[in-house]
C-alpha atoms as a PDB file:
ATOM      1  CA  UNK A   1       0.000   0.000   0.000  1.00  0.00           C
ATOM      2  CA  UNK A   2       1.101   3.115  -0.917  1.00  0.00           C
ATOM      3  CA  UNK A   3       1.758   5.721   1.345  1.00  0.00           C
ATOM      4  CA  UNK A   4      -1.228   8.922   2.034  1.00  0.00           C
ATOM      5  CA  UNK A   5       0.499  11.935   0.499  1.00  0.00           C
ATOM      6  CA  UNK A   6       1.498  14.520   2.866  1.00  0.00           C
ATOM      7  CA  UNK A   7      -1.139  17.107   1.478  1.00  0.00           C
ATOM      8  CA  UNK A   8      -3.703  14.970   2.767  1.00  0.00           C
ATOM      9  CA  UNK A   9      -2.989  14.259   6.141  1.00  0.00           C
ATOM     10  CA  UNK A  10      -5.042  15.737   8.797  1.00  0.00           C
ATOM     11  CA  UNK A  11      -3.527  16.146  12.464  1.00  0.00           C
ATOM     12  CA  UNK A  12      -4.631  16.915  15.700  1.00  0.00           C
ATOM     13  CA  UNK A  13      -1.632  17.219  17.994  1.00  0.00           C
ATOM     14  CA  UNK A  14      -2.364  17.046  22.398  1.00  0.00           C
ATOM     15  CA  UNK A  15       0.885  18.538  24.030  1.00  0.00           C
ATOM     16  CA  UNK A  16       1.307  20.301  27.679  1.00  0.00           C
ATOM     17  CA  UNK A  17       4.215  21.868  26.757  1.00  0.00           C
ATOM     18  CA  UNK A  18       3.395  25.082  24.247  1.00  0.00           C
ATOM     19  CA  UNK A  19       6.829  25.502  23.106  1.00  0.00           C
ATOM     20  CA  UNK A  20       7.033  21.325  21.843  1.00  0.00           C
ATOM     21  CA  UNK A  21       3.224  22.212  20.750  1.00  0.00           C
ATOM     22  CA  UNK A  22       4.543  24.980  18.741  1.00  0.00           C
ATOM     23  CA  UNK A  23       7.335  23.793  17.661  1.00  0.00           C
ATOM     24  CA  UNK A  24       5.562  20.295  16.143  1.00  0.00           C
ATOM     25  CA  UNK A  25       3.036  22.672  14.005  1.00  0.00           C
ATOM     26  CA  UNK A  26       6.150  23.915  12.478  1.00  0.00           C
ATOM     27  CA  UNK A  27       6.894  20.769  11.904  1.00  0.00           C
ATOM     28  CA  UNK A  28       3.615  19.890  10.454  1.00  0.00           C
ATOM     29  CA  UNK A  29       3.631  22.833   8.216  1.00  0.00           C
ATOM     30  CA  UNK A  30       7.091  22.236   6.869  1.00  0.00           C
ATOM     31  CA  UNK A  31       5.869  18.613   6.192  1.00  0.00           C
ATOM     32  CA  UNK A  32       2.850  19.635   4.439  1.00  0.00           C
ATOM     33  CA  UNK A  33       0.064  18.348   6.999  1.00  0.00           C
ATOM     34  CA  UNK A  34      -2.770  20.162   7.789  1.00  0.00           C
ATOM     35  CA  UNK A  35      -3.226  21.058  11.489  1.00  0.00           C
ATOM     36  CA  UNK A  36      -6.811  20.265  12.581  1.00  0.00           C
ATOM     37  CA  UNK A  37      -6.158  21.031  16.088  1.00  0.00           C
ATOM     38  CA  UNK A  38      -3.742  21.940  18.904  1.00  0.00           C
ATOM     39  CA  UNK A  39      -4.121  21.219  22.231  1.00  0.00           C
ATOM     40  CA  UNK A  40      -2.408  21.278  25.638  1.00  0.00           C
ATOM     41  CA  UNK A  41      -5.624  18.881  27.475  1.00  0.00           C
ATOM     42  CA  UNK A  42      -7.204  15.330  26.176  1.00  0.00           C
ATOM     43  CA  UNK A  43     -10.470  17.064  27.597  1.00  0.00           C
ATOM     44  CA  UNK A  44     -12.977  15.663  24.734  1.00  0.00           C
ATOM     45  CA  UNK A  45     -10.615  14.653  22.996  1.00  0.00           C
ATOM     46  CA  UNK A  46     -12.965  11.892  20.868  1.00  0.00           C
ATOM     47  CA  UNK A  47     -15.343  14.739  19.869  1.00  0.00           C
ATOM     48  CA  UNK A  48     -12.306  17.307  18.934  1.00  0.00           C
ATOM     49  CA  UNK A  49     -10.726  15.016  16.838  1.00  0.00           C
ATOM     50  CA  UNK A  50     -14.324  13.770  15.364  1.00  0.00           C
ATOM     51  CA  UNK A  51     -14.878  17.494  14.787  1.00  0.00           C
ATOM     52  CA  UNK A  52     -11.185  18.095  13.241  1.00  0.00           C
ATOM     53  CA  UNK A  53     -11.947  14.834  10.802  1.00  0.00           C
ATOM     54  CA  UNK A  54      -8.501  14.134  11.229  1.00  0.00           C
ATOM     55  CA  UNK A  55      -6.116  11.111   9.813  1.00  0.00           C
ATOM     56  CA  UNK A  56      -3.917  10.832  12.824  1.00  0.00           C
ATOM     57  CA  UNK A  57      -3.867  12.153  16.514  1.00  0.00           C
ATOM     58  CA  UNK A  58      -0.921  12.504  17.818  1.00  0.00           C
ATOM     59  CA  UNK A  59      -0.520  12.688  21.533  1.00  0.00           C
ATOM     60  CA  UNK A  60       1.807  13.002  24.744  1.00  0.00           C
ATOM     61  CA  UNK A  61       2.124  10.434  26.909  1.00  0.00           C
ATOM     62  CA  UNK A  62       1.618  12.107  30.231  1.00  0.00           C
ATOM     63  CA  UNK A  63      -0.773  15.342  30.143  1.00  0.00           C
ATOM     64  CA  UNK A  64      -2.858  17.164  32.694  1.00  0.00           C
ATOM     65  CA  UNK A  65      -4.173  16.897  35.004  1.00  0.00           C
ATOM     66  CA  UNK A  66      -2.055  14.559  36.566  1.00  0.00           C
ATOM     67  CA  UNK A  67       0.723  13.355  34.492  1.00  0.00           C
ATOM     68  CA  UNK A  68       0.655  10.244  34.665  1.00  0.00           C
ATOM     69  CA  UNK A  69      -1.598   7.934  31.666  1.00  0.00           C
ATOM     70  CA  UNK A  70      -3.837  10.727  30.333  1.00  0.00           C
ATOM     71  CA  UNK A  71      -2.311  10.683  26.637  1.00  0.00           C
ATOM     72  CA  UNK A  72      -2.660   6.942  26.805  1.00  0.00           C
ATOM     73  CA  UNK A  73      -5.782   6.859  27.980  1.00  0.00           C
ATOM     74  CA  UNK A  74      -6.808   9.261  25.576  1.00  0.00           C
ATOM     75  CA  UNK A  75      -5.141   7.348  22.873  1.00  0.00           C
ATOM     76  CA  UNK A  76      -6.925   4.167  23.833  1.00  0.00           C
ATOM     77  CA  UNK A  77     -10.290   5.984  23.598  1.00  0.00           C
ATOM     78  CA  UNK A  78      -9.928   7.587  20.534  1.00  0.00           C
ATOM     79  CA  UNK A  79      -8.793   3.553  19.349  1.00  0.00           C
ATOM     80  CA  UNK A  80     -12.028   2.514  20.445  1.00  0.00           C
ATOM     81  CA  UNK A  81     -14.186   5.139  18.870  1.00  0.00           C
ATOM     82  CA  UNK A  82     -12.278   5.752  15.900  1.00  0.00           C
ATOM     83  CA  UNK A  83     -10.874   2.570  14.499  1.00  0.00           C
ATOM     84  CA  UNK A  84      -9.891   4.281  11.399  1.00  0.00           C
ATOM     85  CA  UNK A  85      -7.680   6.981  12.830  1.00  0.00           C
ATOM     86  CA  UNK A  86      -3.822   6.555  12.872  1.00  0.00           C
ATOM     87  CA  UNK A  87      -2.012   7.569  16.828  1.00  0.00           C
ATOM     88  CA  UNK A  88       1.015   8.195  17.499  1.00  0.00           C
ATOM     89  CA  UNK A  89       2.470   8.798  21.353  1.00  0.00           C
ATOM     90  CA  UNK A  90       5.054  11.170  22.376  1.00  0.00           C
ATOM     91  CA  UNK A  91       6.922  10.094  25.552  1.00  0.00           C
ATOM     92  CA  UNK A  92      10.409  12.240  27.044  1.00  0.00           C
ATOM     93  CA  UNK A  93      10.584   8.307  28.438  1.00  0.00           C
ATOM     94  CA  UNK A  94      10.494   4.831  27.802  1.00  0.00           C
ATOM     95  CA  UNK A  95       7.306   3.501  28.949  1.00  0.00           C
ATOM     96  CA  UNK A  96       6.927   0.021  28.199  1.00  0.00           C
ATOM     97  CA  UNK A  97       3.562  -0.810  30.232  1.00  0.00           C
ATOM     98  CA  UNK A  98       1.823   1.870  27.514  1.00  0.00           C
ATOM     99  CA  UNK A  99       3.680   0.483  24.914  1.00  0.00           C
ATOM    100  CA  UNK A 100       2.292  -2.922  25.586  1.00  0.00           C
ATOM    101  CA  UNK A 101      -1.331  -1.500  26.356  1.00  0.00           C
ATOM    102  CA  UNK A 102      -1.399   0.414  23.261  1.00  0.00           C
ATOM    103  CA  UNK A 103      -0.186  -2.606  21.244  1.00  0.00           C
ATOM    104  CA  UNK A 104      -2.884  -4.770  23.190  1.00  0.00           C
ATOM    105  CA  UNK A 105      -5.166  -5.346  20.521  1.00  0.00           C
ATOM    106  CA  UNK A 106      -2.279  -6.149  17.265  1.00  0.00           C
ATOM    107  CA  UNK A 107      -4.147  -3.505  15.453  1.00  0.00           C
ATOM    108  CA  UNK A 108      -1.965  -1.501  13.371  1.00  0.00           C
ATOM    109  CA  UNK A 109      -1.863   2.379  12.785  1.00  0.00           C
ATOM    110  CA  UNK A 110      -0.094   2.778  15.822  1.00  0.00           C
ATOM    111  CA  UNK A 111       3.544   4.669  17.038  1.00  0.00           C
ATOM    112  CA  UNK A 112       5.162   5.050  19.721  1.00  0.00           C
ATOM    113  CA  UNK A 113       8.197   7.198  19.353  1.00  0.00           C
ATOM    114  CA  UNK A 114      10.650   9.177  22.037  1.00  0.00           C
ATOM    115  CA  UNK A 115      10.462  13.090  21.762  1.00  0.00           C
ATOM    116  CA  UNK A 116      14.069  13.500  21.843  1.00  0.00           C
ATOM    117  CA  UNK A 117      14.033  11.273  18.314  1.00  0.00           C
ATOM    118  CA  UNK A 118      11.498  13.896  16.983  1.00  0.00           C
ATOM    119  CA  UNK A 119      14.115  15.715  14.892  1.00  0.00           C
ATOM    120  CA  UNK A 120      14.586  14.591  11.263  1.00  0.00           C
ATOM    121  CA  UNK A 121      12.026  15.501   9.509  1.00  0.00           C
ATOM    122  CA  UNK A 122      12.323  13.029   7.103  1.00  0.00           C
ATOM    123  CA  UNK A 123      12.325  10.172   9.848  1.00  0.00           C
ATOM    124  CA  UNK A 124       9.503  11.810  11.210  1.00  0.00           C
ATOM    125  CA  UNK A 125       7.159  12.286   8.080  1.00  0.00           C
ATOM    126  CA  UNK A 126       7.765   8.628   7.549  1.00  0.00           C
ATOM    127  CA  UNK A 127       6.627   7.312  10.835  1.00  0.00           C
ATOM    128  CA  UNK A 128       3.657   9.606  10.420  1.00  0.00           C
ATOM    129  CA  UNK A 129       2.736   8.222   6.665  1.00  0.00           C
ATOM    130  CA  UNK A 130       3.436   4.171   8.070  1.00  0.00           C
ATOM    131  CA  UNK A 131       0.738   5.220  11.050  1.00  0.00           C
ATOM    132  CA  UNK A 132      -1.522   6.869   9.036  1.00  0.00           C
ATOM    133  CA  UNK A 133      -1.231   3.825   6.444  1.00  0.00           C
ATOM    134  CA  UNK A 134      -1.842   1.480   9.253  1.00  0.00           C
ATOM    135  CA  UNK A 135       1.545   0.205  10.275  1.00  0.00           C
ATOM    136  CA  UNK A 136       3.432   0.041  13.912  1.00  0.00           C
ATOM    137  CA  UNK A 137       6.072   2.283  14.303  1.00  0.00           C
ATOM    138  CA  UNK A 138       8.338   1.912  17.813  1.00  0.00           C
ATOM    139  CA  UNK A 139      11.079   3.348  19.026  1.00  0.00           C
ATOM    140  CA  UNK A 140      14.582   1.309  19.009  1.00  0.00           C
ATOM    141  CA  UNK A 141      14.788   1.785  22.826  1.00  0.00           C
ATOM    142  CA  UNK A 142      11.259   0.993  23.146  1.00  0.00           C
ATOM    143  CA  UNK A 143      11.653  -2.466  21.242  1.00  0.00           C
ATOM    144  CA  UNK A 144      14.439  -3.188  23.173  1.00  0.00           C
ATOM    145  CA  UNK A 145      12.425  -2.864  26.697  1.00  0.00           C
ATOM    146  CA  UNK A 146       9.657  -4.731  25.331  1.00  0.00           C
ATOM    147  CA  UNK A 147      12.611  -7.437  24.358  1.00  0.00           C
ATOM    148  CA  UNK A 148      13.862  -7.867  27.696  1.00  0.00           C
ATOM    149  CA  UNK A 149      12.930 -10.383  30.305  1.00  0.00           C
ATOM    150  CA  UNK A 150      12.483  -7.848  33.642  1.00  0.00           C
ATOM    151  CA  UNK A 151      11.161 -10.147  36.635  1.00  0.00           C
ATOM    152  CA  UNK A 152       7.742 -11.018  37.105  1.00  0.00           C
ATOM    153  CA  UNK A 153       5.834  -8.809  39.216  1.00  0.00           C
ATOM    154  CA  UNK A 154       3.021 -10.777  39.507  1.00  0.00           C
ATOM    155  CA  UNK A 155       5.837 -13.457  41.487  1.00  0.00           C
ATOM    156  CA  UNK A 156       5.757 -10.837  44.606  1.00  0.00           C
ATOM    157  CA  UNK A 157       2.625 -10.868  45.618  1.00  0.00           C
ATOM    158  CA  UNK A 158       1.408 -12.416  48.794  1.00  0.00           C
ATOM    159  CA  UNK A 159      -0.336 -15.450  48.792  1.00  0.00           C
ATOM    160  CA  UNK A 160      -3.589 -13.014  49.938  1.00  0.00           C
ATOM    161  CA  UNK A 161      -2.737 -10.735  46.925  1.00  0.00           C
ATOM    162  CA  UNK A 162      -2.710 -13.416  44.888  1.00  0.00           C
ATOM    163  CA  UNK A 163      -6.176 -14.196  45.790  1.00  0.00           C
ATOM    164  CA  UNK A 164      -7.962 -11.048  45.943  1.00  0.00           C
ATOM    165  CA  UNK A 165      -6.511 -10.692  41.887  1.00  0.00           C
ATOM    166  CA  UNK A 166      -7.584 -14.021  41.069  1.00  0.00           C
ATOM    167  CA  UNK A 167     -10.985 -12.936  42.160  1.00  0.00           C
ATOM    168  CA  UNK A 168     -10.795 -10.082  40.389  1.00  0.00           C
ATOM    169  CA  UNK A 169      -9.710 -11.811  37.083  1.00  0.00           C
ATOM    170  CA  UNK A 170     -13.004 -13.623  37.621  1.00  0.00           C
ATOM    171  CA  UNK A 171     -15.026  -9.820  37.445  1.00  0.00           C
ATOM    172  CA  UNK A 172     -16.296 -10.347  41.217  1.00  0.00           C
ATOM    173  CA  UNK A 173     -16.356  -6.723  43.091  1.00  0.00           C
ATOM    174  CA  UNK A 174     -14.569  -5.822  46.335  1.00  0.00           C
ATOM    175  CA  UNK A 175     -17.541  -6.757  48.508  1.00  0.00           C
ATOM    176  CA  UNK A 176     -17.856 -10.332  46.287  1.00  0.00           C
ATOM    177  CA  UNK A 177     -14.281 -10.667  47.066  1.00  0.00           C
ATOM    178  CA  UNK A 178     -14.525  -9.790  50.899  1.00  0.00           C
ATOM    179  CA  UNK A 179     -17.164 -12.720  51.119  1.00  0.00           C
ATOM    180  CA  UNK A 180     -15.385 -15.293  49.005  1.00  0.00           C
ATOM    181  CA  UNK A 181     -12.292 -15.124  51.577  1.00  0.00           C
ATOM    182  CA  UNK A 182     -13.675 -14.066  54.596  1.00  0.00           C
ATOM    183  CA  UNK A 183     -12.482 -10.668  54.930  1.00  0.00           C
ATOM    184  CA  UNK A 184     -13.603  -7.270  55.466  1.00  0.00           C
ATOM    185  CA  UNK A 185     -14.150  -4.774  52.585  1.00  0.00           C
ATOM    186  CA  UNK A 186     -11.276  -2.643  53.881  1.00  0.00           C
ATOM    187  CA  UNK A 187      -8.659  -5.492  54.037  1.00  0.00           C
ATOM    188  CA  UNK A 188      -9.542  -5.953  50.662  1.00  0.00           C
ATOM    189  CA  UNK A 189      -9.299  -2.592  49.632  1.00  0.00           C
ATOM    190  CA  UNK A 190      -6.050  -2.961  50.967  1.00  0.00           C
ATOM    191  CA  UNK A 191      -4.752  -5.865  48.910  1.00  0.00           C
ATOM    192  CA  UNK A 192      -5.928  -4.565  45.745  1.00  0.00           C
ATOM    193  CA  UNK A 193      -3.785  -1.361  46.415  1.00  0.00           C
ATOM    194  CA  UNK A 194      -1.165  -3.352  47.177  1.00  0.00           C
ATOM    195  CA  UNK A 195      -0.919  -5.137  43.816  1.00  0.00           C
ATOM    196  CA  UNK A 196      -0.968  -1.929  41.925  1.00  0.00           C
ATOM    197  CA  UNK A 197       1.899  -0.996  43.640  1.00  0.00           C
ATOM    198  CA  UNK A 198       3.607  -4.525  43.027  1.00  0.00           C
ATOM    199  CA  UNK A 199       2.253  -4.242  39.576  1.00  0.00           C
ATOM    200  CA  UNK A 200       3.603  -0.713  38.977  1.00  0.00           C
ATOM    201  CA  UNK A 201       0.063   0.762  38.037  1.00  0.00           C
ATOM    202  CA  UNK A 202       0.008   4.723  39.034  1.00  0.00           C
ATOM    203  CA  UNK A 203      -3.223   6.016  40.343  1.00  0.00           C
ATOM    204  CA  UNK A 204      -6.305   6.550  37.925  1.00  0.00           C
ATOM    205  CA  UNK A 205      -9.481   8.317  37.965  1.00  0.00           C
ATOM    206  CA  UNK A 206     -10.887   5.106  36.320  1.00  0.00           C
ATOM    207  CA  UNK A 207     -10.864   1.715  36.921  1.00  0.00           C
ATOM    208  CA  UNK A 208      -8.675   1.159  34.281  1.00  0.00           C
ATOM    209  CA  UNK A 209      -6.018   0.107  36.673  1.00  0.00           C
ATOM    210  CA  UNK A 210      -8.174  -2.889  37.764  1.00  0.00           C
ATOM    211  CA  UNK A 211      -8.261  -4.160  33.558  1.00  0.00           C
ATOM    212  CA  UNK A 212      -4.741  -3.935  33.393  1.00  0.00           C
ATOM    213  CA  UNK A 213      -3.821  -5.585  36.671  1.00  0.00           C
ATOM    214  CA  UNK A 214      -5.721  -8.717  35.274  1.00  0.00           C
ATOM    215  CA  UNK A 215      -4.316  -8.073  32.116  1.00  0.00           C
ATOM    216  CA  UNK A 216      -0.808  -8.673  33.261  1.00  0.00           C
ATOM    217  CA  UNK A 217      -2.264 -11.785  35.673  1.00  0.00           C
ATOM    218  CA  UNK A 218      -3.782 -13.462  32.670  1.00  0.00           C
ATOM    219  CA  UNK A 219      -1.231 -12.800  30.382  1.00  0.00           C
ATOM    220  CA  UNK A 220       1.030 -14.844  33.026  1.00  0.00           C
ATOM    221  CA  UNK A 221      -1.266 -17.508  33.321  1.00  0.00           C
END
């Protein structure tokens, strides 16, 4: 397949920082994209890139208000309401639990590149045109962590840990889980804080942490 011209891509670019934000719609520009947006939030992020009809949303991978997952989150959304649309994530870091989660599903039209790599603009305009044609683009440093063998997480839990995400795996709810082993709600509460700690899941508004820590128990199993 032959790669979308340059005239007809579309972006909408989400980046905190105004002077990267800037500097990428340079970027763009020199490149030939069209700029359908520019922003420094996800905040409805599926309906501004909807509105923007764009080709490919490109995104950083920690954005307010937190820092932590928003640009992944976002990216994931926009995935699941836009099959069509081509993302690439920014990251000043390697983050290989968002690599995996974004590269979940073996869908292509997905990148994941370092910011600090962001500076040929022919390298650049190519990962863009292999996203926006569907392909995978990852960093070299990125591979590599993905490639390595770092230990098993899931191995440190407690025996009690170990149940209360078993449990979970299974869909049952704190209280469910409380019942099942004969604990209070608290204790439980508890545990499952504990194995996002073990598990190295940040804090989240959602309960996306929950999906991913028996993500990573079922992908072990």
């Amino acid at each position: 397949m032959d790669a979308p011209s340059a005239e007809a891509v579309r972006v909408v670019l989400v980046e905190d920082s105004l002077l990267l934000r800037e500097g990428l719609v340079r970027l763009f520009d020199e490149a030939g994209y069209v700029t359908a947006g520019a922003y420094g939030d996800a905040e409805g992020i599926v309906e501004r890139v909807r509105a923007a009809r764009a080709d490919i949303a490109i995104l950083d991978v920690r954005l307010p208000p937190s820092f932590r997952d928003e640009g992944v989150r976002a990216a994931l959304a926009l995935r699941a309401a836009l099959p069509g649309l081509g993302i690439l994530v920014l990251s000043q870091y390697i983050e290989g639990v968002y690599a995996r989660e974004l590269l979940a599903s073996g869908a292509g039209g997905v990148g994941y590149l370092l910011k600090d790599r962001v500076t040929s603009l022919d390298d650049f305009t190519d990962a863009v045109a292999r996203v926006r044609g569907g392909g995978t683009v990852l960093d070299p440093l990125v591979v590599s962590q993905l490639l390595a063998s770092p230990p098993d997480p899931v191995a440190t839990l407690t025996p009690r840990e170990r149940d209360v995400l078993e449990l979970m795996a299974e869909g049952r709810s704190n209280g469910t889980i409380a019942e099942r082993l004969f604990i209070g709600v608290g204790a439980v509460e508890k545990n499952v804080s504990a194995i996002f700690t073990k598990l190295g899941l940040g804090e989240s508004p959602s309960d996306h942490r929950r999906v991913l820590a028996v993500l990573r128990y079922l992908q072990r199993s």
